[in-house]
C-alpha atoms as a PDB file:
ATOM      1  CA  UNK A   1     127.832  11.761 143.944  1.00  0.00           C
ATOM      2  CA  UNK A   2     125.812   8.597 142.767  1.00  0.00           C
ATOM      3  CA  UNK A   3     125.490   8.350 138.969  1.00  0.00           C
ATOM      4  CA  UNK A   4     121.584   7.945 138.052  1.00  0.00           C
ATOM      5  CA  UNK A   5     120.560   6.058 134.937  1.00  0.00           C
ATOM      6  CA  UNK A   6     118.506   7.709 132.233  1.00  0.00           C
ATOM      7  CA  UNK A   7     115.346   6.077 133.954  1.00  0.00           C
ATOM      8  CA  UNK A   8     116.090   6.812 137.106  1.00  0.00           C
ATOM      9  CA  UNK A   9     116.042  10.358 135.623  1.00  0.00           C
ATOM     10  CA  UNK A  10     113.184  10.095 134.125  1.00  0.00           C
ATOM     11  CA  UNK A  11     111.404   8.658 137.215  1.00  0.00           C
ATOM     12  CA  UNK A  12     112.035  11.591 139.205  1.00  0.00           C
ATOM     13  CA  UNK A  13     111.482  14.249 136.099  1.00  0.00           C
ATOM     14  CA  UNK A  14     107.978  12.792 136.256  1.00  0.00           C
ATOM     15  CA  UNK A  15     107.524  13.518 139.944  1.00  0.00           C
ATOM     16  CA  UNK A  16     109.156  16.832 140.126  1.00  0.00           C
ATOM     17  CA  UNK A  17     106.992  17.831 137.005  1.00  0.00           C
ATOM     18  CA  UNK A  18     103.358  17.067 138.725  1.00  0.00           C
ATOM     19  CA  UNK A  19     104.465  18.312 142.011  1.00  0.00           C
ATOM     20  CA  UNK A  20     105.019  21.514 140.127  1.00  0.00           C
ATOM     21  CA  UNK A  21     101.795  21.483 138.131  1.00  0.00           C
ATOM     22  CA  UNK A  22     100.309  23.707 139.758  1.00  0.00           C
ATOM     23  CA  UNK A  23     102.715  25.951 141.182  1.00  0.00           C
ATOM     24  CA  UNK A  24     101.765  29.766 141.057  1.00  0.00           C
ATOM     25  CA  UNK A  25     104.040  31.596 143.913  1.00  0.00           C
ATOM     26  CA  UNK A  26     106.747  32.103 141.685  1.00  0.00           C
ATOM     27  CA  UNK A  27     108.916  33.948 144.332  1.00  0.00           C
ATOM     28  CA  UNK A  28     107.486  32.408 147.206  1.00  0.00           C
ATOM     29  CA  UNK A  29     108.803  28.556 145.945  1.00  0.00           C
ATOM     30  CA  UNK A  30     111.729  29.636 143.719  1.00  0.00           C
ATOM     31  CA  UNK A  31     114.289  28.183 145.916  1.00  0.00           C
ATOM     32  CA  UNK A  32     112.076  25.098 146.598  1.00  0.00           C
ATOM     33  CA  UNK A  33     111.950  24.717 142.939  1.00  0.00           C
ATOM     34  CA  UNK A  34     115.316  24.608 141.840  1.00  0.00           C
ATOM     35  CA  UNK A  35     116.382  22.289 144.776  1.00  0.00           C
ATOM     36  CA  UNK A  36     113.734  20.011 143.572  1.00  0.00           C
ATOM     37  CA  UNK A  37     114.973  20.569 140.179  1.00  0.00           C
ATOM     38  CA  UNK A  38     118.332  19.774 140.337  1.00  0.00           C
ATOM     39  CA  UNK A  39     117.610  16.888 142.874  1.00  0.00           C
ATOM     40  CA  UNK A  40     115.876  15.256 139.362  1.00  0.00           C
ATOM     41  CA  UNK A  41     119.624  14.683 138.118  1.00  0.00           C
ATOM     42  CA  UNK A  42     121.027  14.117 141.325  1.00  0.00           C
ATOM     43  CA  UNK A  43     122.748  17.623 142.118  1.00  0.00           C
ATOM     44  CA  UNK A  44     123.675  18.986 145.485  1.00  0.00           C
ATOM     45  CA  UNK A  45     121.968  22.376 145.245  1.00  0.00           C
ATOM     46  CA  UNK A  46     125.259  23.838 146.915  1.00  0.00           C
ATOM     47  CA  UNK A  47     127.177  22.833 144.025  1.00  0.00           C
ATOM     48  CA  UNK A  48     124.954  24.587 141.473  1.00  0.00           C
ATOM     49  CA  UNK A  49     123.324  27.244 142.530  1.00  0.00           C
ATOM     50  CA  UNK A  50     123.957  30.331 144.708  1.00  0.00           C
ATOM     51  CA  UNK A  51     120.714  32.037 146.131  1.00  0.00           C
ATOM     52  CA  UNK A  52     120.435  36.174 146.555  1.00  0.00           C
ATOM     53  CA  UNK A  53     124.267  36.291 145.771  1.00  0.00           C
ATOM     54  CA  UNK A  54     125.017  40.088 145.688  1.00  0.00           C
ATOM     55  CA  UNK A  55     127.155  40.740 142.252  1.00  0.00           C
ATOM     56  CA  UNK A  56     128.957  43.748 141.110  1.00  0.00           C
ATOM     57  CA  UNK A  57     127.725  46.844 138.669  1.00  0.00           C
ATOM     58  CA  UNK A  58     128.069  46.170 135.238  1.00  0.00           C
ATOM     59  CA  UNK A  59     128.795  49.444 133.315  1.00  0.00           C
ATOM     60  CA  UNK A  60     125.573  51.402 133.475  1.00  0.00           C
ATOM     61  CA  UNK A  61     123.512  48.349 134.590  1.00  0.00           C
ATOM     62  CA  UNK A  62     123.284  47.453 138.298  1.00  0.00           C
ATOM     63  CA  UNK A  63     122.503  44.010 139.588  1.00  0.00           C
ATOM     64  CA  UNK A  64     121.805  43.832 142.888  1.00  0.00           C
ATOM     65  CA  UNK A  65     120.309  39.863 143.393  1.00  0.00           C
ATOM     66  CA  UNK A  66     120.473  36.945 140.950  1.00  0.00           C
ATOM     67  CA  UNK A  67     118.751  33.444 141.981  1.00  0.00           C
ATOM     68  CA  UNK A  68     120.705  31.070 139.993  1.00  0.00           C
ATOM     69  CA  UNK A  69     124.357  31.164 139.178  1.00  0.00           C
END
């Protein structure tokens, strides 16, 4: 993994923010998004985040999906 500098950083924050201006499919981009996102520090998504992992019941609560681990 390359190490970015702060305005490298900022660079791509910029970019990721106005390609996301406008964004209103919340569900339909969500996994777009948070690529993009952590692609703005330089993150493999792999290493970060876990898409419609199943998890187990909690007590009384059941979880069935979560989008970001």
């Amino acid at each position: 993994m390359t190490t970015l500098t702060l305005n490298e950083i900022r660079i791509r924050a910029a970019a990721f923010a106005k390609e996301f201006a406008d964004a209103t499919r919340e569900n339909a981009e969500s996994q777009i998004f948070w690529h993009e996102f952590f692609q703005v520090f330089g993150l493999p998504k792999r290493r970060v985040v876990s898409f419609e992992k199943n998890v187990q019941k909690l007590g009384m609560l059941c979880i069935t999906r979560c989008e970001c681990v």
